[in-house]
PDB file of N, CA and C in Angstrom:
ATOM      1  N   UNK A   1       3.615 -30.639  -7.179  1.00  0.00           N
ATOM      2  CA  UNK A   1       3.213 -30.929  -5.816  1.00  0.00           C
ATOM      3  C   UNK A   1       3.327 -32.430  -5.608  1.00  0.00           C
ATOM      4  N   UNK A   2       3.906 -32.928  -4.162  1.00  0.00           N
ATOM      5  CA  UNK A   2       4.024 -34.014  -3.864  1.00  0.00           C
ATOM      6  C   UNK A   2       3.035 -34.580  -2.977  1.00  0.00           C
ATOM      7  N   UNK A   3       2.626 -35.938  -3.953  1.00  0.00           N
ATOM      8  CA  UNK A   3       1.438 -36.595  -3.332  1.00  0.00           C
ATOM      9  C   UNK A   3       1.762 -36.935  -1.685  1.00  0.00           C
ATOM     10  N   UNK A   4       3.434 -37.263  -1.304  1.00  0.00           N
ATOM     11  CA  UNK A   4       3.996 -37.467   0.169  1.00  0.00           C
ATOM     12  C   UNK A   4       3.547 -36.202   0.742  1.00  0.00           C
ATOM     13  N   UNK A   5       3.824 -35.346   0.647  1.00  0.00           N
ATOM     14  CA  UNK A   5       4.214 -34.131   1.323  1.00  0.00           C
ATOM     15  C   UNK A   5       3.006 -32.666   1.247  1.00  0.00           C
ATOM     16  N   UNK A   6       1.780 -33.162   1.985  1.00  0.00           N
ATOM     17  CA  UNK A   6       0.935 -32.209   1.409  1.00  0.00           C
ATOM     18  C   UNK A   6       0.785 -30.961   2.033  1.00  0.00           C
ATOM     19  N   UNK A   7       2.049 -30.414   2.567  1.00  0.00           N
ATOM     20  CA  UNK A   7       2.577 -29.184   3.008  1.00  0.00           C
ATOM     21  C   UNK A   7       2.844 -28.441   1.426  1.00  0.00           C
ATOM     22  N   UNK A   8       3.177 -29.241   0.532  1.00  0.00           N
ATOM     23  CA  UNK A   8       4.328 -28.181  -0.413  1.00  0.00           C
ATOM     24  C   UNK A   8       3.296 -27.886  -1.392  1.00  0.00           C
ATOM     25  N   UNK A   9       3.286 -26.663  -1.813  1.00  0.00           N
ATOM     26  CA  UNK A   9       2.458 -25.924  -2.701  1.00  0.00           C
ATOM     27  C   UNK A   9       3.347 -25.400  -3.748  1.00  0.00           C
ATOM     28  N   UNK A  10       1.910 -25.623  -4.743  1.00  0.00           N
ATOM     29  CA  UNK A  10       2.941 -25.047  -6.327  1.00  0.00           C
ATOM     30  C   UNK A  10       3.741 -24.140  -6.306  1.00  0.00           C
ATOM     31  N   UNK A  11       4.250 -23.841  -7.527  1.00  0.00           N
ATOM     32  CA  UNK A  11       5.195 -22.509  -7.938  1.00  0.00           C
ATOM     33  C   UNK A  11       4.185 -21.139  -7.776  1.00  0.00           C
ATOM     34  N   UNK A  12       2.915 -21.807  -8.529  1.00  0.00           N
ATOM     35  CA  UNK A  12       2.196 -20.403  -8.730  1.00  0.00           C
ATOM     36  C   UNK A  12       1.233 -19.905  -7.151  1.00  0.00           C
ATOM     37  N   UNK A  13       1.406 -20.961  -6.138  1.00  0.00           N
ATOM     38  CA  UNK A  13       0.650 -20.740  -4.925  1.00  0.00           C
ATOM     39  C   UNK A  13       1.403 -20.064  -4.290  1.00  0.00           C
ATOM     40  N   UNK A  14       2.235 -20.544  -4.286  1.00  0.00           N
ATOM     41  CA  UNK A  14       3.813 -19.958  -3.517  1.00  0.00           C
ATOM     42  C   UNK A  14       4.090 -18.137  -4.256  1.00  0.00           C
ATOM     43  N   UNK A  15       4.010 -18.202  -5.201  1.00  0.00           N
ATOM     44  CA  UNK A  15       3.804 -16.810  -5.718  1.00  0.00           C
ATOM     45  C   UNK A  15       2.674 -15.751  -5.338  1.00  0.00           C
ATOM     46  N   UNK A  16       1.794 -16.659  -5.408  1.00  0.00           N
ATOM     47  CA  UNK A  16       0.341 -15.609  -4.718  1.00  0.00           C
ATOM     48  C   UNK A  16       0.283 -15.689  -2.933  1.00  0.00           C
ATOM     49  N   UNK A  17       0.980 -16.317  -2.439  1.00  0.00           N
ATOM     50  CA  UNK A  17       0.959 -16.721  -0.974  1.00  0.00           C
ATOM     51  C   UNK A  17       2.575 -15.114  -0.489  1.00  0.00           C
ATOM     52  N   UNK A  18       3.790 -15.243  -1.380  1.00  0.00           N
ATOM     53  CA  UNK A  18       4.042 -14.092  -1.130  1.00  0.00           C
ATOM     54  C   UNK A  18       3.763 -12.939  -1.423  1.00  0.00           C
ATOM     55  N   UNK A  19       2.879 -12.767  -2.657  1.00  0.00           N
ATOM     56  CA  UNK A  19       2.877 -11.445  -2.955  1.00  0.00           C
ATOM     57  C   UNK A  19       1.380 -10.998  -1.810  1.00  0.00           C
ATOM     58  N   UNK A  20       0.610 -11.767  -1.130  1.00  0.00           N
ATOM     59  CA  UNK A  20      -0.250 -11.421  -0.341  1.00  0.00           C
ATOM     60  C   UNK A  20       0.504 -11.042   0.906  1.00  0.00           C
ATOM     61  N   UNK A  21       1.412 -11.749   1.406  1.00  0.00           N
ATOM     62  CA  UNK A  21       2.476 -11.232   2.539  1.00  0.00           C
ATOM     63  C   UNK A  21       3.190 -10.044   2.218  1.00  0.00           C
ATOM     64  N   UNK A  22       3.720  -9.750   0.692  1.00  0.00           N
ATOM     65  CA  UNK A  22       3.855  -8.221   0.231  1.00  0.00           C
ATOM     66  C   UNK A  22       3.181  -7.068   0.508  1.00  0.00           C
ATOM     67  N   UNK A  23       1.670  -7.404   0.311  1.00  0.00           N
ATOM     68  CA  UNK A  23       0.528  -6.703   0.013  1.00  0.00           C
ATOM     69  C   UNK A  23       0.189  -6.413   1.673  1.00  0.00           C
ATOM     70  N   UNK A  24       0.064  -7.658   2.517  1.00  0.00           N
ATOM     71  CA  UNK A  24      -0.016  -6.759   3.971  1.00  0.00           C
ATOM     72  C   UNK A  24       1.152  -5.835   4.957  1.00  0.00           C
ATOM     73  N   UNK A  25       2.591  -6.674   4.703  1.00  0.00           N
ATOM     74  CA  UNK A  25       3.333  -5.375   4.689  1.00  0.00           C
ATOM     75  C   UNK A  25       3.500  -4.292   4.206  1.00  0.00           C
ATOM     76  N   UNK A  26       3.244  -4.095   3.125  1.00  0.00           N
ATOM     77  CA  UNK A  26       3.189  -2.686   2.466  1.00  0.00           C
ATOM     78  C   UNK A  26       2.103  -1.787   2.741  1.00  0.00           C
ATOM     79  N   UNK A  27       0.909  -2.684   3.435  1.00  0.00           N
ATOM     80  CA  UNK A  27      -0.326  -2.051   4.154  1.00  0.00           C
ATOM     81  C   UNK A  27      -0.157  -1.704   5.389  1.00  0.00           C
ATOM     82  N   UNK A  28       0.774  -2.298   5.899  1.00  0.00           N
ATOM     83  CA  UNK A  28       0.922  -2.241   7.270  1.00  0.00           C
ATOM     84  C   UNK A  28       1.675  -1.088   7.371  1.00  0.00           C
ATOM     85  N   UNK A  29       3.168  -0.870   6.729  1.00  0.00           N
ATOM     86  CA  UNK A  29       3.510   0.406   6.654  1.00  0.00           C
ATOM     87  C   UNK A  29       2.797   1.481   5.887  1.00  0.00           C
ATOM     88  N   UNK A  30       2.573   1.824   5.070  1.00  0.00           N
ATOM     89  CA  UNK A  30       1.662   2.832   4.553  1.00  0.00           C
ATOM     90  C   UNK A  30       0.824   3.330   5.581  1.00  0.00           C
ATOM     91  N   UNK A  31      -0.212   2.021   6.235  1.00  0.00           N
ATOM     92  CA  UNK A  31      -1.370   2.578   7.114  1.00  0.00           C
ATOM     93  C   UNK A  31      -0.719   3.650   8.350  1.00  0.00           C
ATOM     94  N   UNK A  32       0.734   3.349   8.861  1.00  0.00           N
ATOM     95  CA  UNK A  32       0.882   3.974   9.933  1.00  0.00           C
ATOM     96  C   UNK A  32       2.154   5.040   9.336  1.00  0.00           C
ATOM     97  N   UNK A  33       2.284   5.032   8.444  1.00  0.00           N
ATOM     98  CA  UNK A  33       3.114   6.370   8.109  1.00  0.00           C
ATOM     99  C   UNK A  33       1.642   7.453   7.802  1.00  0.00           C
ATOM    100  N   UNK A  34       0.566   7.019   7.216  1.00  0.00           N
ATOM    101  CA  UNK A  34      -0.622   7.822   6.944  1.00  0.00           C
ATOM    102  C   UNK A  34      -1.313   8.350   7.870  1.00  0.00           C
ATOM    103  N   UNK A  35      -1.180   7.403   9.483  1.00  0.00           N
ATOM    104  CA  UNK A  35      -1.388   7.565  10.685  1.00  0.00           C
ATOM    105  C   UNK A  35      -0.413   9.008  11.203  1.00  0.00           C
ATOM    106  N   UNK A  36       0.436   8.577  11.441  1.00  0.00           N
ATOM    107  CA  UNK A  36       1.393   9.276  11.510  1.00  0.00           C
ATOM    108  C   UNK A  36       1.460  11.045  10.964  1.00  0.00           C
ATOM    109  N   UNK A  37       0.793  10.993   9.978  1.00  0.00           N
ATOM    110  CA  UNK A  37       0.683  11.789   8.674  1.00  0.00           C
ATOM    111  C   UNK A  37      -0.232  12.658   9.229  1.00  0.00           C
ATOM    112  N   UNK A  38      -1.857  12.522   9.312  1.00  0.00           N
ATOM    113  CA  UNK A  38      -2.718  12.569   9.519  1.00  0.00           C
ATOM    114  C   UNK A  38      -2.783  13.244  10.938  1.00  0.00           C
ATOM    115  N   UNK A  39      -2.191  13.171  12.052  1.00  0.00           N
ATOM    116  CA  UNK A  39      -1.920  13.237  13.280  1.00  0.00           C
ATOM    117  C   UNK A  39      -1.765  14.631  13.395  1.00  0.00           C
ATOM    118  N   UNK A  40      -0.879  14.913  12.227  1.00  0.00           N
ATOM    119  CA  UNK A  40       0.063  16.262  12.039  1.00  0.00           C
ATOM    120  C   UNK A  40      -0.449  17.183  11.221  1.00  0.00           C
ATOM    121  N   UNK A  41      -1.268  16.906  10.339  1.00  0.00           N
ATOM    122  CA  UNK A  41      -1.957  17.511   8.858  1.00  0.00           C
ATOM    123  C   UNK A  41      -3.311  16.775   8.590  1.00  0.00           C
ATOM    124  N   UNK A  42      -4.380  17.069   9.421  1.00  0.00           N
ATOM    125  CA  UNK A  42      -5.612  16.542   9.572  1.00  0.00           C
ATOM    126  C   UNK A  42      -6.555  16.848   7.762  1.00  0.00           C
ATOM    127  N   UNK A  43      -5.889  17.767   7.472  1.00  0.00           N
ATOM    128  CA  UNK A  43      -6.128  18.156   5.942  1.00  0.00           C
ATOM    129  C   UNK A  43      -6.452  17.426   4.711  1.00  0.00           C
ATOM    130  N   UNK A  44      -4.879  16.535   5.106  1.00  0.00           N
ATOM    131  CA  UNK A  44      -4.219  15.511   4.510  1.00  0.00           C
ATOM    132  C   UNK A  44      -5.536  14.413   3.882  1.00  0.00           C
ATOM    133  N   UNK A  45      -6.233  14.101   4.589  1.00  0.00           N
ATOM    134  CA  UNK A  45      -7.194  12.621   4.562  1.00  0.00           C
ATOM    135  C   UNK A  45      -8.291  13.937   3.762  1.00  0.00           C
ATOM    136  N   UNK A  46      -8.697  14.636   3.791  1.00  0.00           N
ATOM    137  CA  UNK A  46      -9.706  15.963   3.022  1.00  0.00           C
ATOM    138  C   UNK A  46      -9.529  15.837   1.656  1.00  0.00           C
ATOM    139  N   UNK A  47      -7.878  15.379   1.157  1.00  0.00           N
ATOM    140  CA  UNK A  47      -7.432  15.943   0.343  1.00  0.00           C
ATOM    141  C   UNK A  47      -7.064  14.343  -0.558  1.00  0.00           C
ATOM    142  N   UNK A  48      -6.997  13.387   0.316  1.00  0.00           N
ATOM    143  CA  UNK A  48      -7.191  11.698  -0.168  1.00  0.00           C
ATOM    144  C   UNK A  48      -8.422  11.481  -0.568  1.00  0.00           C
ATOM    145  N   UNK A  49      -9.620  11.810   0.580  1.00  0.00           N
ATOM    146  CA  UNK A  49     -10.670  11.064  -0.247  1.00  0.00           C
ATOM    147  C   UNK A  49     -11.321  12.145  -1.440  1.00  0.00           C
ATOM    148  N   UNK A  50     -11.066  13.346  -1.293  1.00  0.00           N
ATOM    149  CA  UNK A  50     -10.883  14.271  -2.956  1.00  0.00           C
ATOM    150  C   UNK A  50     -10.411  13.596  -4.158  1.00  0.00           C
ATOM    151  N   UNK A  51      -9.801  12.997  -3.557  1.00  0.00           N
ATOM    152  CA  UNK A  51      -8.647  12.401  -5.104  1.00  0.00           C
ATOM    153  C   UNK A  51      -9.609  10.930  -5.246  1.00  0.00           C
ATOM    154  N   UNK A  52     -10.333  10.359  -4.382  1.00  0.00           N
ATOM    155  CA  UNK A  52     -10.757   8.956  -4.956  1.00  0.00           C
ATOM    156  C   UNK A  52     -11.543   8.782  -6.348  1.00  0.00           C
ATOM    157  N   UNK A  53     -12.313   9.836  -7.055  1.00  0.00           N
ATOM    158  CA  UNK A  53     -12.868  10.111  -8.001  1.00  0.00           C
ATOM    159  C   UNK A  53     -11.836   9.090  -9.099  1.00  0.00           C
ATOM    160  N   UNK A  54     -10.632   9.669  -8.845  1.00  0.00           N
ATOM    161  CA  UNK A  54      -9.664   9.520  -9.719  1.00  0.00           C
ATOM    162  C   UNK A  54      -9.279   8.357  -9.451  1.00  0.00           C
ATOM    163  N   UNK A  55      -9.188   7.205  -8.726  1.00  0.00           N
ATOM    164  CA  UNK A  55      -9.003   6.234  -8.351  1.00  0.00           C
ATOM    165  C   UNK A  55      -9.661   4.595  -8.993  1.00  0.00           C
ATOM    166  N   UNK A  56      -9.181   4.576  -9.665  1.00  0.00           N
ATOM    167  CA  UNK A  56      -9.442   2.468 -10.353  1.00  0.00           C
ATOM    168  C   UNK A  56      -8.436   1.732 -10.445  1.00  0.00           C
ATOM    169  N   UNK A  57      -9.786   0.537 -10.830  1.00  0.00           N
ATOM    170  CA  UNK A  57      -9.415  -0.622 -11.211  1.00  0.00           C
ATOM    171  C   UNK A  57      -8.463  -1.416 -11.951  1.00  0.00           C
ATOM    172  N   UNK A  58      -7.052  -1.524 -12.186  1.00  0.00           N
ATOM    173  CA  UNK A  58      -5.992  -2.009 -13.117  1.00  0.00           C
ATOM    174  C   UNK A  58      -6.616  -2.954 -13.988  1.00  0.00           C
ATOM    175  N   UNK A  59      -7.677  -4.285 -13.294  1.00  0.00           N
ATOM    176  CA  UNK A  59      -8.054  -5.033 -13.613  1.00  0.00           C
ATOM    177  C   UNK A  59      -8.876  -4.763 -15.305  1.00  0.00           C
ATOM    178  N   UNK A  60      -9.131  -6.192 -15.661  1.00  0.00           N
ATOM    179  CA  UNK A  60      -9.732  -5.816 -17.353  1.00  0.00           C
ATOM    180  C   UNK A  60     -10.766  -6.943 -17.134  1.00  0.00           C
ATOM    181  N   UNK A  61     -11.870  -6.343 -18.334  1.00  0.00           N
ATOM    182  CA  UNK A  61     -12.746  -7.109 -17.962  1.00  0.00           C
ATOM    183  C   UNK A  61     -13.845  -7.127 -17.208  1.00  0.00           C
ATOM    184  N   UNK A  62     -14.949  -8.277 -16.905  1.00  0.00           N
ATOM    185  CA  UNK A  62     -15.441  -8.368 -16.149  1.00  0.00           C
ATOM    186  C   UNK A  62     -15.103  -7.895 -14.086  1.00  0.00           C
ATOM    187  N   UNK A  63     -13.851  -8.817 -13.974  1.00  0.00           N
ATOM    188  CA  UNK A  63     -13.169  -8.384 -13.074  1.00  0.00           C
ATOM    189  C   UNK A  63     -12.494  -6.852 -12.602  1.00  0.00           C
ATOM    190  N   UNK A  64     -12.948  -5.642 -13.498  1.00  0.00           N
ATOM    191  CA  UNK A  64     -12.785  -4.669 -12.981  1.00  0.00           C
ATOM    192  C   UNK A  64     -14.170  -3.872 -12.620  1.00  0.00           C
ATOM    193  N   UNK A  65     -13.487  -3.662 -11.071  1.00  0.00           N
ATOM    194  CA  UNK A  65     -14.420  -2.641 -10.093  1.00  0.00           C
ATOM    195  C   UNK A  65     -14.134  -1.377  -9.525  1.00  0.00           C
ATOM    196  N   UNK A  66     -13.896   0.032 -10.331  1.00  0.00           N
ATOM    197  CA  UNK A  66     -13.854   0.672  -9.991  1.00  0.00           C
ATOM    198  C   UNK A  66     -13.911   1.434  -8.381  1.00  0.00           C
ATOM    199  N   UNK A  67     -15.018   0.863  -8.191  1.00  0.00           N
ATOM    200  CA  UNK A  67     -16.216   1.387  -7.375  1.00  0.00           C
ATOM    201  C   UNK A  67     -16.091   0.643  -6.036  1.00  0.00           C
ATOM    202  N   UNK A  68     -15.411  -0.570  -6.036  1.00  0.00           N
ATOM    203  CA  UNK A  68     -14.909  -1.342  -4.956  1.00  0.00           C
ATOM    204  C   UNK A  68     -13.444  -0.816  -4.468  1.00  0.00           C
ATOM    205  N   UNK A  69     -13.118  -1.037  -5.547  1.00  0.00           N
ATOM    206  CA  UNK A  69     -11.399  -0.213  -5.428  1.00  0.00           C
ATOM    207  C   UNK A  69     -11.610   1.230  -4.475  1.00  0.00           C
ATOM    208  N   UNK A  70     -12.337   1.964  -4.803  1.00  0.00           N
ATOM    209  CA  UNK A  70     -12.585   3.220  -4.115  1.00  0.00           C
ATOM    210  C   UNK A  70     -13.547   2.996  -2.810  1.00  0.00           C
ATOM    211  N   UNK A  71     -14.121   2.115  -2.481  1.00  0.00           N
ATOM    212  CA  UNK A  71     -14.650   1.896  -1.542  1.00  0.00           C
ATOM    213  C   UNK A  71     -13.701   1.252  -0.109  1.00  0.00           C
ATOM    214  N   UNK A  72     -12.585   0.321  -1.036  1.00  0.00           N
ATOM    215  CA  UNK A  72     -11.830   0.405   0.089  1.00  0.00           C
ATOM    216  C   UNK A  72     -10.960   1.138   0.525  1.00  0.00           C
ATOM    217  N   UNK A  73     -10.357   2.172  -0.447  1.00  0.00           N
ATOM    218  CA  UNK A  73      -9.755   3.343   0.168  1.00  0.00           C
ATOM    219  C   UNK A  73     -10.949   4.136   1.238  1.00  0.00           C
ATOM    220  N   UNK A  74     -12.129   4.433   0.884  1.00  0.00           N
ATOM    221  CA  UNK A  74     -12.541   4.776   1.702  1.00  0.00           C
ATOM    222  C   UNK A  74     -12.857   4.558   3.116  1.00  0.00           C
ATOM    223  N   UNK A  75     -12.776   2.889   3.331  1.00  0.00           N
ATOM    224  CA  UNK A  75     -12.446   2.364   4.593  1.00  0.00           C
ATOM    225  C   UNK A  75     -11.634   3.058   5.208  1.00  0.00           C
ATOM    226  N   UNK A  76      -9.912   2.921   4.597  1.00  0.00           N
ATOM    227  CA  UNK A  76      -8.734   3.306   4.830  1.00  0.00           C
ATOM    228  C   UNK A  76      -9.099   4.653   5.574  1.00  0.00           C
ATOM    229  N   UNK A  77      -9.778   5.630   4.643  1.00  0.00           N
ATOM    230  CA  UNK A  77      -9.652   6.816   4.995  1.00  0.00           C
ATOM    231  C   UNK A  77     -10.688   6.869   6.262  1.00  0.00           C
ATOM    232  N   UNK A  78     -11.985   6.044   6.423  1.00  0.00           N
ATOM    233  CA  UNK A  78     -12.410   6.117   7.464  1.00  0.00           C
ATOM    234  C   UNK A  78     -11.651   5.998   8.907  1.00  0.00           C
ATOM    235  N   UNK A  79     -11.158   4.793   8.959  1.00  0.00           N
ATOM    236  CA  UNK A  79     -10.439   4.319   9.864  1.00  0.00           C
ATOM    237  C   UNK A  79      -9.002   5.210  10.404  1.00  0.00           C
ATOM    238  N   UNK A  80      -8.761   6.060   9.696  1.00  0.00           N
ATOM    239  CA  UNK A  80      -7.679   6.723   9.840  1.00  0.00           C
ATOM    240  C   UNK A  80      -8.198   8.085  10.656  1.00  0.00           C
ATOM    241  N   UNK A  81      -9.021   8.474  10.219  1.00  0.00           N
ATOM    242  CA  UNK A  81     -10.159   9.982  10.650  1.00  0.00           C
ATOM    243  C   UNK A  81     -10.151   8.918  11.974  1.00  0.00           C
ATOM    244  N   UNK A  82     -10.952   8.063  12.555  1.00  0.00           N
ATOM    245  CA  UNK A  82     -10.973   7.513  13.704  1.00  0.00           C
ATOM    246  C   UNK A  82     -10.064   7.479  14.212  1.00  0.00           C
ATOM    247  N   UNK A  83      -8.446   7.340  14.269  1.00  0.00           N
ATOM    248  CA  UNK A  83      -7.691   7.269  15.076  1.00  0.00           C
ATOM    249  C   UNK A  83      -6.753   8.060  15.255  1.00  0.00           C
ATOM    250  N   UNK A  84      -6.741   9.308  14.427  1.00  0.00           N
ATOM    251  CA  UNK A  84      -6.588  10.803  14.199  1.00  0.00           C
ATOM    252  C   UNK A  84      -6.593  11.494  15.677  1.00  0.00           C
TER     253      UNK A  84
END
């Protein structure tokens, strides 16, 4: 990083800065193909938050939360039943 130029961010910022722009496009489509989904096969979301049981944390360590991980699918699945 340049002490001139305090726009430019590291290698490794720049890495976590796209893979978060990854992470909301890939949310963004998912959410409305699931929309989409859901519209047609109200079942569908019955049969998602069934499966969250089965649902964790990649993370190791301290840093893994099961229980958060499944909590925000459950958002997901809330929010989706709402616009169903």
């Amino acid at each position: 990083m340049s002490a001139s130029d305090p726009t430019e961010v590291s290698a490794d910022t720049a890495e976590v800065i796209a893979a978060r722009r990854r992470e909301m496009a890939v949310e963004h489509i998912l959410f409305g193909a699931l929309r989409h989904l859901a519209g047609r096969h109200p079942a569908m979301l019955d049969e998602l938050e069934a499966s969250l049981p089965h649902l964790w944390d990649r993370s190791e360590g301290t840093a893994r939360d099961d229980e958060a991980v499944r909590e925000i699918a459950r958002r997901f699945i809330r929010s989706l039943r709402a616009e169903a």
